[in-house]
N, C-alpha and C. Protein backbone atom coordinates (compact mmCIF):
# COMPACT_ATOMS: atom_id res chain seq x y z
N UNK A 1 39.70 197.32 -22.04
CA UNK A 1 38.36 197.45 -22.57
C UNK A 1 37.63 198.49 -21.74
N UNK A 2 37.45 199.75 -22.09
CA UNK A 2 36.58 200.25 -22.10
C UNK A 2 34.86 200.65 -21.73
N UNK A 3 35.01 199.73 -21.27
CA UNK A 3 32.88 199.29 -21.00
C UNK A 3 32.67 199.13 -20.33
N UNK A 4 31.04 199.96 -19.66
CA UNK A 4 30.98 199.29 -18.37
C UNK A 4 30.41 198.18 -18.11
N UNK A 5 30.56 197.68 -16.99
CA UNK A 5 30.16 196.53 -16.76
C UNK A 5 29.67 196.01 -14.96
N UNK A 6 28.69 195.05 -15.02
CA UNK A 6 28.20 194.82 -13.99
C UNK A 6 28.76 193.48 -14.01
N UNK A 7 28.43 192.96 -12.06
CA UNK A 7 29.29 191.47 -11.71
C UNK A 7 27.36 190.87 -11.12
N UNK A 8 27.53 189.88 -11.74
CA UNK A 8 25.97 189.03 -11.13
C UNK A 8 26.36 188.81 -9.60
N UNK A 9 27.32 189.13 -9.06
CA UNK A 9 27.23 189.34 -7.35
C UNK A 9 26.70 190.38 -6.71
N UNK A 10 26.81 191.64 -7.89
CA UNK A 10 25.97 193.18 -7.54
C UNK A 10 24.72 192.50 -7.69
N UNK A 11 24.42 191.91 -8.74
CA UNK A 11 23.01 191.80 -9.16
C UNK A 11 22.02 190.82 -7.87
N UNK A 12 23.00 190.02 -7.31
CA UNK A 12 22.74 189.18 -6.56
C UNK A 12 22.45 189.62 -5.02
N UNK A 13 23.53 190.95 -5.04
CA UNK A 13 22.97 191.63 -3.44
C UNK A 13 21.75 192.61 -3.46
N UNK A 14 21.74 193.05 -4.53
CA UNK A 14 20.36 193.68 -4.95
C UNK A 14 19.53 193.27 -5.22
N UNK A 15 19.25 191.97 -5.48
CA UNK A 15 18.27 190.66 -5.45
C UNK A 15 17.76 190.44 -4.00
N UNK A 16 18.55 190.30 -3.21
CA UNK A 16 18.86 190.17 -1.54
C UNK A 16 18.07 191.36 -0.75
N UNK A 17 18.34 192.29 -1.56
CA UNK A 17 17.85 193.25 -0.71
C UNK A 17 16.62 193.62 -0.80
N UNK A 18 16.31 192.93 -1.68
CA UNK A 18 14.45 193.63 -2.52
C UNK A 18 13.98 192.06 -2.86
N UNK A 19 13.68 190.78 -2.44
CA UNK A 19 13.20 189.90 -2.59
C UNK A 19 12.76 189.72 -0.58
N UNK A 20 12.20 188.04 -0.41
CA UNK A 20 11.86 187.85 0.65
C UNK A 20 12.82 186.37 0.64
N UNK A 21 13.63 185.92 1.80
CA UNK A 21 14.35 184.79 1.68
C UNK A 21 13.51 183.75 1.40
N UNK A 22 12.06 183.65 1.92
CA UNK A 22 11.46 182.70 2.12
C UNK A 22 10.82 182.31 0.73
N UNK A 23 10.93 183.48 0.03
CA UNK A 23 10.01 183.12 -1.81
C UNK A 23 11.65 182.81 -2.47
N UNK A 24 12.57 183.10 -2.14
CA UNK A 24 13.87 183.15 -2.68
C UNK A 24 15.01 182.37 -2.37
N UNK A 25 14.74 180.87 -1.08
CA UNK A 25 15.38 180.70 -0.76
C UNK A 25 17.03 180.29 -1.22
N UNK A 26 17.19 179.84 -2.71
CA UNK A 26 18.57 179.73 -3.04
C UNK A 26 19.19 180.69 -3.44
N UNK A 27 18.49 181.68 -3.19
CA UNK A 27 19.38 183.20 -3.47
C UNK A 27 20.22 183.33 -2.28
N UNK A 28 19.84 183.16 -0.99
CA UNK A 28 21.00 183.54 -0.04
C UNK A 28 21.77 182.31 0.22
N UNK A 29 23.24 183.39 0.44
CA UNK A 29 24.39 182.24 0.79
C UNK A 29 24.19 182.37 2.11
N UNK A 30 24.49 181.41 3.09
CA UNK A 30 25.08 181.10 4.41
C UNK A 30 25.94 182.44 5.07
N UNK A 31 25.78 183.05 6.20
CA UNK A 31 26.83 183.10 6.73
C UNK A 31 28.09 182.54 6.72
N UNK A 32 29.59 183.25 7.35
CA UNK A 32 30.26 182.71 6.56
C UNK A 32 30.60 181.66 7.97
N UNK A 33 30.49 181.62 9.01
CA UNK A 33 30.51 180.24 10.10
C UNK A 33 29.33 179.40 9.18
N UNK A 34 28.60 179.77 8.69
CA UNK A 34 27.54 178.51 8.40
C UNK A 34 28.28 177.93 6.62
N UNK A 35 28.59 178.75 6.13
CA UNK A 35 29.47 179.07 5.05
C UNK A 35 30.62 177.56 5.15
N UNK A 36 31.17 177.45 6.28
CA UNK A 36 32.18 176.40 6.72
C UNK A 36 31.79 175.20 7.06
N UNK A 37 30.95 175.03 7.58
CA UNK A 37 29.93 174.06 8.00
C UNK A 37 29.79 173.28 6.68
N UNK A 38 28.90 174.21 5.90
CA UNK A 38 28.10 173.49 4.51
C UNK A 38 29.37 172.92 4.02
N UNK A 39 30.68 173.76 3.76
CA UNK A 39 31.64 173.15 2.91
C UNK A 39 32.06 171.70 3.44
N UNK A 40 32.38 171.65 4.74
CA UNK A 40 32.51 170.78 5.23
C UNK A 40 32.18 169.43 5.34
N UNK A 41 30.76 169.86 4.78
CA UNK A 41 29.89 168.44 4.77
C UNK A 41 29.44 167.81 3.55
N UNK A 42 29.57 169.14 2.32
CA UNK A 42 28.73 168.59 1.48
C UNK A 42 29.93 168.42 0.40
N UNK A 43 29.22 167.64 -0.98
CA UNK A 43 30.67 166.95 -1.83
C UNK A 43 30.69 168.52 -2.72
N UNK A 44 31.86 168.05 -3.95
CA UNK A 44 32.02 169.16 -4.50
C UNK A 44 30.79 169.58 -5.28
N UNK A 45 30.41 168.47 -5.89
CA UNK A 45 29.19 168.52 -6.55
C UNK A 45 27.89 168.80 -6.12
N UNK A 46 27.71 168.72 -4.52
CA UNK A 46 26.08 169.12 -4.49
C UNK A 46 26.86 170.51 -3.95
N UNK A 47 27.97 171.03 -4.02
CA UNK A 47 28.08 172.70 -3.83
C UNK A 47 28.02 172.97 -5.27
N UNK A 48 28.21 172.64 -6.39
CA UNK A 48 28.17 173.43 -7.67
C UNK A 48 26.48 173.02 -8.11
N UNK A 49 26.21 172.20 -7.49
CA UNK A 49 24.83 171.65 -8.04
C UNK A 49 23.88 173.08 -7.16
N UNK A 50 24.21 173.57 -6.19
CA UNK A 50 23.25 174.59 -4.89
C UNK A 50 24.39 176.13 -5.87
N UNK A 51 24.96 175.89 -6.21
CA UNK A 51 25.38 177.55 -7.00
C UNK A 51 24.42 177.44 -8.27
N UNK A 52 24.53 176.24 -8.92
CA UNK A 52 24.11 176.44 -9.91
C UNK A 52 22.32 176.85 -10.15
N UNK A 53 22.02 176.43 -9.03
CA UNK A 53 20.20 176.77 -8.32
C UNK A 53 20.66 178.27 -7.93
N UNK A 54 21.72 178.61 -6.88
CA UNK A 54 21.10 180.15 -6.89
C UNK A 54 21.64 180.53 -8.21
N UNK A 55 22.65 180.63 -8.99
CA UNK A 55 22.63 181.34 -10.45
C UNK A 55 21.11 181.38 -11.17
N UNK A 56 20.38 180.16 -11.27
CA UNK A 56 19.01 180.59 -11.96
C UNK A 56 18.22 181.50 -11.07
N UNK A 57 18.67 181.81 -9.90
CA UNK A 57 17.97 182.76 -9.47
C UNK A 57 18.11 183.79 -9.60
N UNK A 58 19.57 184.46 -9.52
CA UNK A 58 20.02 185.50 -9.85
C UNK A 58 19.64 185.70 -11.58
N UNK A 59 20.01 184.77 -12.11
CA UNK A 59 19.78 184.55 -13.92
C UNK A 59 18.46 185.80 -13.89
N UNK A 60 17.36 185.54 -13.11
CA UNK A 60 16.33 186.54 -13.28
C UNK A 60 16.23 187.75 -13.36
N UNK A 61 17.26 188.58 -12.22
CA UNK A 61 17.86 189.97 -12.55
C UNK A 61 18.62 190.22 -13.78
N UNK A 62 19.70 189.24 -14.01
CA UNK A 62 20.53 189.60 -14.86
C UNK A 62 19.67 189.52 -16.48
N UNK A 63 18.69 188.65 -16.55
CA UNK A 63 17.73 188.88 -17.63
C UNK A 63 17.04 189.85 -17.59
N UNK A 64 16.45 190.84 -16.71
CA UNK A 64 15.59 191.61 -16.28
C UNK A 64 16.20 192.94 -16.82
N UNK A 65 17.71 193.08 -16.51
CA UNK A 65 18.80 194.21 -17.27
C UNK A 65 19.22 194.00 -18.53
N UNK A 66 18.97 192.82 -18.91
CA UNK A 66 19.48 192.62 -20.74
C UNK A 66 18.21 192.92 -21.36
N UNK A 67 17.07 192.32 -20.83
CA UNK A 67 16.01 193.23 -21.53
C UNK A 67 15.08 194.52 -21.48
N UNK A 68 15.90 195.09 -20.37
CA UNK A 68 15.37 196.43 -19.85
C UNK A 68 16.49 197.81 -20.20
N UNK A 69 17.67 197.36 -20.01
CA UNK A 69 18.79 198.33 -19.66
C UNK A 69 18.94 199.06 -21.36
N UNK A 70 18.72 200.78 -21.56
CA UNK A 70 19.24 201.23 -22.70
C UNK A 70 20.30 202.07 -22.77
N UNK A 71 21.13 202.53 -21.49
CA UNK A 71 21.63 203.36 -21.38
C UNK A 71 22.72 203.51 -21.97
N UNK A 72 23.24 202.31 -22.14
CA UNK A 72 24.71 201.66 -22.32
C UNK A 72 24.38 201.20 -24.08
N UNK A 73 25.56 201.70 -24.96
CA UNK A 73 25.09 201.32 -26.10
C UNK A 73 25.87 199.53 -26.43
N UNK A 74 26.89 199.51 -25.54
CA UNK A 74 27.63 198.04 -24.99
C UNK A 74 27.71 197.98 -23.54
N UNK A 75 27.90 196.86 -23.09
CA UNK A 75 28.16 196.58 -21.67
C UNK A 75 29.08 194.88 -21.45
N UNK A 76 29.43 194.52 -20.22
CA UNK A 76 29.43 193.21 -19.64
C UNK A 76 28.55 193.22 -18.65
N UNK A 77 28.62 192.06 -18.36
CA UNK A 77 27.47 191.64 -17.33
C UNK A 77 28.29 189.81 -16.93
N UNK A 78 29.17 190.02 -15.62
CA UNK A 78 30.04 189.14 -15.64
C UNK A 78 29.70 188.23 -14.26
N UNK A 79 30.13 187.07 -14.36
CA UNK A 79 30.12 186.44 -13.04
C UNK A 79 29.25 184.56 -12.99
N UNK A 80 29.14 184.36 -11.97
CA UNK A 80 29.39 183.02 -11.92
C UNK A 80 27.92 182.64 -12.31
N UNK A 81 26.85 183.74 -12.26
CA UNK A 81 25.63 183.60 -12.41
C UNK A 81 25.57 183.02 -13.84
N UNK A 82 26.37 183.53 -14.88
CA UNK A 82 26.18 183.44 -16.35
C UNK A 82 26.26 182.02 -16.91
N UNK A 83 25.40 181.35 -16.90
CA UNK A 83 25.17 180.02 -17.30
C UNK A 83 24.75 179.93 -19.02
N UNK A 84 25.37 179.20 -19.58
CA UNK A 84 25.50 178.65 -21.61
C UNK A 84 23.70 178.79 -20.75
N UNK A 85 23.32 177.83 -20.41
CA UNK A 85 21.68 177.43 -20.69
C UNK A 85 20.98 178.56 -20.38
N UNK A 86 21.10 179.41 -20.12
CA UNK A 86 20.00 180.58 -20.18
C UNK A 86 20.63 181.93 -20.92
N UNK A 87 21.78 181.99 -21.21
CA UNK A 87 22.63 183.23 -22.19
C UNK A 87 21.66 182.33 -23.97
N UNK A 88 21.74 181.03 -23.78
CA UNK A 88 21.31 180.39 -25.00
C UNK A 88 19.91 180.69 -25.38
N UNK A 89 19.21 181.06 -24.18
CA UNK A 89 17.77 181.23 -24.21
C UNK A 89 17.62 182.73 -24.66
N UNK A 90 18.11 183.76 -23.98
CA UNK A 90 17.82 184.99 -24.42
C UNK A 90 18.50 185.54 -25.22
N UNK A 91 19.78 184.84 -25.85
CA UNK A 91 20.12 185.27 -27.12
C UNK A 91 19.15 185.54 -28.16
N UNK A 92 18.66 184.27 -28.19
CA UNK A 92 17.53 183.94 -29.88
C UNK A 92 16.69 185.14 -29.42
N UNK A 93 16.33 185.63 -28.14
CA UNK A 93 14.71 187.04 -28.31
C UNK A 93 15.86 188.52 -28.23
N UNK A 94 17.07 188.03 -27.96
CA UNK A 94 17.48 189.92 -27.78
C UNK A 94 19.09 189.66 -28.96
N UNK A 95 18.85 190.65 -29.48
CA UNK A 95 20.27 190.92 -30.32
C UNK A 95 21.44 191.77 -29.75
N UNK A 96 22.33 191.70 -30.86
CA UNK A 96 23.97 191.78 -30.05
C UNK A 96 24.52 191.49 -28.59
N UNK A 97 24.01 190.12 -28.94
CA UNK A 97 24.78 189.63 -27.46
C UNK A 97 25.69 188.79 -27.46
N UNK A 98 26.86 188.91 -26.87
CA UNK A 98 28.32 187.71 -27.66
C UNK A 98 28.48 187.60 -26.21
N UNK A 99 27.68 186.50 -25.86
CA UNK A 99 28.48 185.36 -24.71
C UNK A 99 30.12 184.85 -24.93
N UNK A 100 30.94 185.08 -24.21
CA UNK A 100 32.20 183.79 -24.26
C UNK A 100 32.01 183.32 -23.13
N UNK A 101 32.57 182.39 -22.84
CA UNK A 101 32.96 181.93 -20.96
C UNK A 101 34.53 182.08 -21.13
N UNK A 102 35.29 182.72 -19.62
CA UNK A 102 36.28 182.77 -19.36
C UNK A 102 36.77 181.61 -18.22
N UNK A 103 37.63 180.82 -17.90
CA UNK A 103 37.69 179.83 -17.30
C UNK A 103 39.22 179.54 -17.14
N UNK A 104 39.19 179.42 -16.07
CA UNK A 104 40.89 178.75 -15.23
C UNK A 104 40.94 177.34 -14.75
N UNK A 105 42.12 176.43 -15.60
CA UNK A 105 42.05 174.96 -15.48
C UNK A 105 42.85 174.78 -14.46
N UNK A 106 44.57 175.68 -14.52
CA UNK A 106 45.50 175.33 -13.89
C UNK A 106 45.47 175.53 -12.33
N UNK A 107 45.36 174.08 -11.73
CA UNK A 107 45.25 174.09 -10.62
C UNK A 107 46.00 174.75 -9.62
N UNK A 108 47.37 174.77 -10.34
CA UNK A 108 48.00 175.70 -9.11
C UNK A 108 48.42 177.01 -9.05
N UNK A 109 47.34 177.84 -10.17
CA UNK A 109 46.60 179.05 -9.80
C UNK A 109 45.39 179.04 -9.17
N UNK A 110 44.58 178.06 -9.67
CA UNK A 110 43.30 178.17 -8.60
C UNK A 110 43.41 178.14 -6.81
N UNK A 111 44.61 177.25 -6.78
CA UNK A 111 44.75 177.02 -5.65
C UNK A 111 45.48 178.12 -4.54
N UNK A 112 46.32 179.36 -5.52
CA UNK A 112 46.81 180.21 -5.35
C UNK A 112 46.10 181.63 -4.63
N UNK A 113 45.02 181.50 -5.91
CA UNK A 113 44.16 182.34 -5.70
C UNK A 113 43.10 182.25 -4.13
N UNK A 114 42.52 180.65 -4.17
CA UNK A 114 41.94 180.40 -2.77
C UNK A 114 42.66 180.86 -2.06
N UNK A 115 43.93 180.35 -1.59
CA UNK A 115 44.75 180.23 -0.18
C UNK A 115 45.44 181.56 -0.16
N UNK A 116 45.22 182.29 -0.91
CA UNK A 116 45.74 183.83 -0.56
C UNK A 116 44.16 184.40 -0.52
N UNK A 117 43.32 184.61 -1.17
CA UNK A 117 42.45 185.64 -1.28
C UNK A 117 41.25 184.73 -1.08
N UNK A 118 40.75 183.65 -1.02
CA UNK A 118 39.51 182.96 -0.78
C UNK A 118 38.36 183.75 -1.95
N UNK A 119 37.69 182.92 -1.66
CA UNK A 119 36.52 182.49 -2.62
C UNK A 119 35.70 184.02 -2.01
N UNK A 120 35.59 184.43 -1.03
CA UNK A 120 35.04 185.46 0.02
C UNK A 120 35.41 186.31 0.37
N UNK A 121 36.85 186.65 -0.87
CA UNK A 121 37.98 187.75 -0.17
C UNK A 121 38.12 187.57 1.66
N UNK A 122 38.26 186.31 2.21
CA UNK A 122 38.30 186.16 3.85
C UNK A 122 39.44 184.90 4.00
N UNK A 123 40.12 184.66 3.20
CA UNK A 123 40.87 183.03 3.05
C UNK A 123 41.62 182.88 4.48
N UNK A 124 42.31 184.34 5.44
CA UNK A 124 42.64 184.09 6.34
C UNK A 124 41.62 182.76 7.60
N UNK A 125 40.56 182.94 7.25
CA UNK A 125 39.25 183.08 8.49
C UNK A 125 39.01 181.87 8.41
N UNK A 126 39.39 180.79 7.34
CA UNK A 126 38.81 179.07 7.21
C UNK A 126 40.32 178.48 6.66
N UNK A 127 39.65 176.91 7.14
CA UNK A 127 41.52 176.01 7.21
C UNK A 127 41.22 175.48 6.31
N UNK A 128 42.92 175.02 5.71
CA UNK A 128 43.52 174.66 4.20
C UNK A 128 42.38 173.32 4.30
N UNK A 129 41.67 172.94 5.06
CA UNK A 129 41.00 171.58 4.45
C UNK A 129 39.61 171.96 3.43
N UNK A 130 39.56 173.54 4.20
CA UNK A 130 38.17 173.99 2.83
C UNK A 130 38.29 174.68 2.26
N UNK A 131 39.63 175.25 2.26
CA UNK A 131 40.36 175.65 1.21
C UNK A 131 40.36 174.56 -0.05
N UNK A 132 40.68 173.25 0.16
CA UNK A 132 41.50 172.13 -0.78
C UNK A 132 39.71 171.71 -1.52
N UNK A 133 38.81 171.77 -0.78
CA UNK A 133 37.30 171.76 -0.78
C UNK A 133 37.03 172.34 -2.34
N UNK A 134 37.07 174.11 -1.95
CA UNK A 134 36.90 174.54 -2.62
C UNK A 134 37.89 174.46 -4.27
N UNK A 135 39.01 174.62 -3.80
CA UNK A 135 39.90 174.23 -4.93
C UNK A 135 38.91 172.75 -6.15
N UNK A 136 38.73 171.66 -5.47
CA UNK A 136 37.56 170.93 -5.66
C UNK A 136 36.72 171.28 -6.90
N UNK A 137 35.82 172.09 -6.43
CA UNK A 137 34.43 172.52 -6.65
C UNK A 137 34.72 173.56 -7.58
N UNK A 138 35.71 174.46 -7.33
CA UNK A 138 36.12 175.32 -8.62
C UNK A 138 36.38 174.64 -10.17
N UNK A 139 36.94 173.62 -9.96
CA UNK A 139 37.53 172.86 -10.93
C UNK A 139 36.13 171.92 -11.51
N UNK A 140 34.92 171.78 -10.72
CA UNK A 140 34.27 170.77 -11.28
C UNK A 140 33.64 171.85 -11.77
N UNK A 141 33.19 172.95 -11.55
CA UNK A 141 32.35 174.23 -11.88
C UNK A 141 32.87 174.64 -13.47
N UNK A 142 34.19 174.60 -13.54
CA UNK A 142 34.65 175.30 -14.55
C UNK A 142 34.59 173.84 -15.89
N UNK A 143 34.41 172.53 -15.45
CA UNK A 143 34.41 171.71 -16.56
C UNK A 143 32.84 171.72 -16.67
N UNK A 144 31.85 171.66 -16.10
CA UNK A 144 30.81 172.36 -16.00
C UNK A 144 30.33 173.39 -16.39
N UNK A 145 31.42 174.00 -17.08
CA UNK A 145 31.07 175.54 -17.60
C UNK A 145 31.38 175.30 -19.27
N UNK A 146 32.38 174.60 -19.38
CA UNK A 146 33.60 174.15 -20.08
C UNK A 146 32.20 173.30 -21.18
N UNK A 147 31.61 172.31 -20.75
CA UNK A 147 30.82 171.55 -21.31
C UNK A 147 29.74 171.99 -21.84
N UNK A 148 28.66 173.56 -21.21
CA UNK A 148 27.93 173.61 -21.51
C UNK A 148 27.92 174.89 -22.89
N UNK A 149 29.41 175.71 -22.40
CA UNK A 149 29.51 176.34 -23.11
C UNK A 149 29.42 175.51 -24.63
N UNK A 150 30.56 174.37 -24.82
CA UNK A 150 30.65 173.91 -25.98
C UNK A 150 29.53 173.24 -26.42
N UNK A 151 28.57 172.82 -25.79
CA UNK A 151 27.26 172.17 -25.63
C UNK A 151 26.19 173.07 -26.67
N UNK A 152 26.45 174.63 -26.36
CA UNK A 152 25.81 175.85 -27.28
C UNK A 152 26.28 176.55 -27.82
N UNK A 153 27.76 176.20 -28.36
CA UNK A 153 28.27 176.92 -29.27
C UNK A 153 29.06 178.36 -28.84
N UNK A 154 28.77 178.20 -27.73
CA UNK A 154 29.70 179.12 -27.08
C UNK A 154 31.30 178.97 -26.87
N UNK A 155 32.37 180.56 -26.92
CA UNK A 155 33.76 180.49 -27.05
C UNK A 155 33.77 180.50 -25.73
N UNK A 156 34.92 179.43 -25.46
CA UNK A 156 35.53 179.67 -24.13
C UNK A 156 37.56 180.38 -24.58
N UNK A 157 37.20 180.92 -23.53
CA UNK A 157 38.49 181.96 -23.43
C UNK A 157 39.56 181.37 -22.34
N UNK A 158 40.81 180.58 -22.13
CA UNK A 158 41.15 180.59 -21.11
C UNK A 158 42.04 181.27 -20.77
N UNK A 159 41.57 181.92 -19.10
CA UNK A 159 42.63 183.06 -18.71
C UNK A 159 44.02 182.75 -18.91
N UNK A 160 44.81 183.83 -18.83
CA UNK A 160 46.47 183.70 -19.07
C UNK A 160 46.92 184.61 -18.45
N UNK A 161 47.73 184.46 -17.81
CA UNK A 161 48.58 185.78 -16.85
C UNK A 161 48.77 186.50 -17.42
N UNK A 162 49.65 186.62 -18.65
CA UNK A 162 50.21 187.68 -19.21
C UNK A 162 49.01 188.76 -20.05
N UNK A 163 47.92 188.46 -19.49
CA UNK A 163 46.57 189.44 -20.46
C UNK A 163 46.36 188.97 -21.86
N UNK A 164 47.06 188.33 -22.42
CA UNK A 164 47.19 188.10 -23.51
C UNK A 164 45.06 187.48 -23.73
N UNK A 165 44.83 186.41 -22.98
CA UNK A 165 43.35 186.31 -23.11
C UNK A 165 42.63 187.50 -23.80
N UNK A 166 42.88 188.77 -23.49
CA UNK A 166 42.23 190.16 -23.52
C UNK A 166 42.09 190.37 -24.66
N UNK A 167 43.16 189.90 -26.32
CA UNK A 167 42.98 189.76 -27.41
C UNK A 167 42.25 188.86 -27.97
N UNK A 168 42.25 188.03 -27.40
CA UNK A 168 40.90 186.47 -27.90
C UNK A 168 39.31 187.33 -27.57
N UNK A 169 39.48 187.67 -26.54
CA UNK A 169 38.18 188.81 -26.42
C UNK A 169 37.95 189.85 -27.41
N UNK A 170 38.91 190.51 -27.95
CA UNK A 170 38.71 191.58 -28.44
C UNK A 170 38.34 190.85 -29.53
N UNK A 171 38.88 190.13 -30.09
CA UNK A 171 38.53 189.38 -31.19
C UNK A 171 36.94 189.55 -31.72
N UNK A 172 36.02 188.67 -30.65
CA UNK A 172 34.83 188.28 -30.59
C UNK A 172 33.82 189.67 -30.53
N UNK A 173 34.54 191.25 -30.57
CA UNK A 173 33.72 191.99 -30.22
C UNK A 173 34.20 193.25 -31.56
N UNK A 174 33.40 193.55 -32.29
CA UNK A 174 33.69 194.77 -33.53
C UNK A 174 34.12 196.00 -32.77
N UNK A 175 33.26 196.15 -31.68
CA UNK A 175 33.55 197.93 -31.36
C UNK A 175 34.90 198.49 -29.99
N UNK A 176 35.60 196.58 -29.93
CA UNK A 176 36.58 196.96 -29.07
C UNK A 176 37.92 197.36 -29.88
């Protein structure tokens, strides 16, 4: 595919850089020693419950470019920020917008992916116990994603090694 596209983690460091922590506080993540700590202590759920608070924060940029941005006559705009409950909201005021969610069930790719490359591109730097953490929290995130998508009528896509996913996409889009 062809298009460009932005990751709500760009959107999110550029949020970072031009906000104040103190009006913004669930926009910043932890250091990544403090990063280990939090995992450590907290369940899977109040970590997807504290992503899902900074995503509505970020949600604000990434709305700010769907209703500002003309440059691009298509685009993506990808990443963990993209929540069914607010893609649902600015659908109905802005046209041609085809939400899917993309989502990975099989655990022992998720788990693949952590323990080689981490959540932080850093997986060397923290031990297999928040590694197994995160493995966790990925999985409750994605039935969490899984629910709200179908909740608004949104397609979920699930990844597949072989690219093959890439045609279920194309599907959903006329000008690919």
């Amino acid at each position: 595919m062809k298009l460009p596209w932005i990751s709500t983690d760009i959107i999110r460091t550029i949020m970072q850089k031009t906000v104040k922590k103190v009006d913004y506080p669930d926009l910043f993540y932890p250091a990544m020693d403090e990063a280990q700590d939090y995992l450590g202590k907290k369940s899977s759920q109040k970590i997807v419950d504290d992503q899902n608070k900074e995503s509505a924060v970020v949600w604000r940029g990434v709305e700010a470019m769907i209703r500002t941005q003309d440059t691009w006559e298509s685009y993506i705009i990808e990443g963990v920020a993209i929540l069914p409950e607010y893609v649902s909201l600015v659908s109905k005021e802005v046209e041609n917008i085809q939400p899917f969610f993309l989502y990975e069930e099989r655990v022992e790719r998720i788990r693949e992916v952590i323990f080689t490359r981490g959540l932080w591109d850093e997986a060397d730097k923290y031990s297999k116990e928040l590694k197994e953490k995160e493995v966790e929290w990925v999985l409750l995130f994605n039935q969490f994603i899984k629910d709200e998508a179908t909740k608004y009528g949104f397609p979920l896509i699930q990844y597949k090694d072989d690219g093959s996913y890439f045609e279920e996409i194309k599907k959903l889009f006329k000008v690919l």
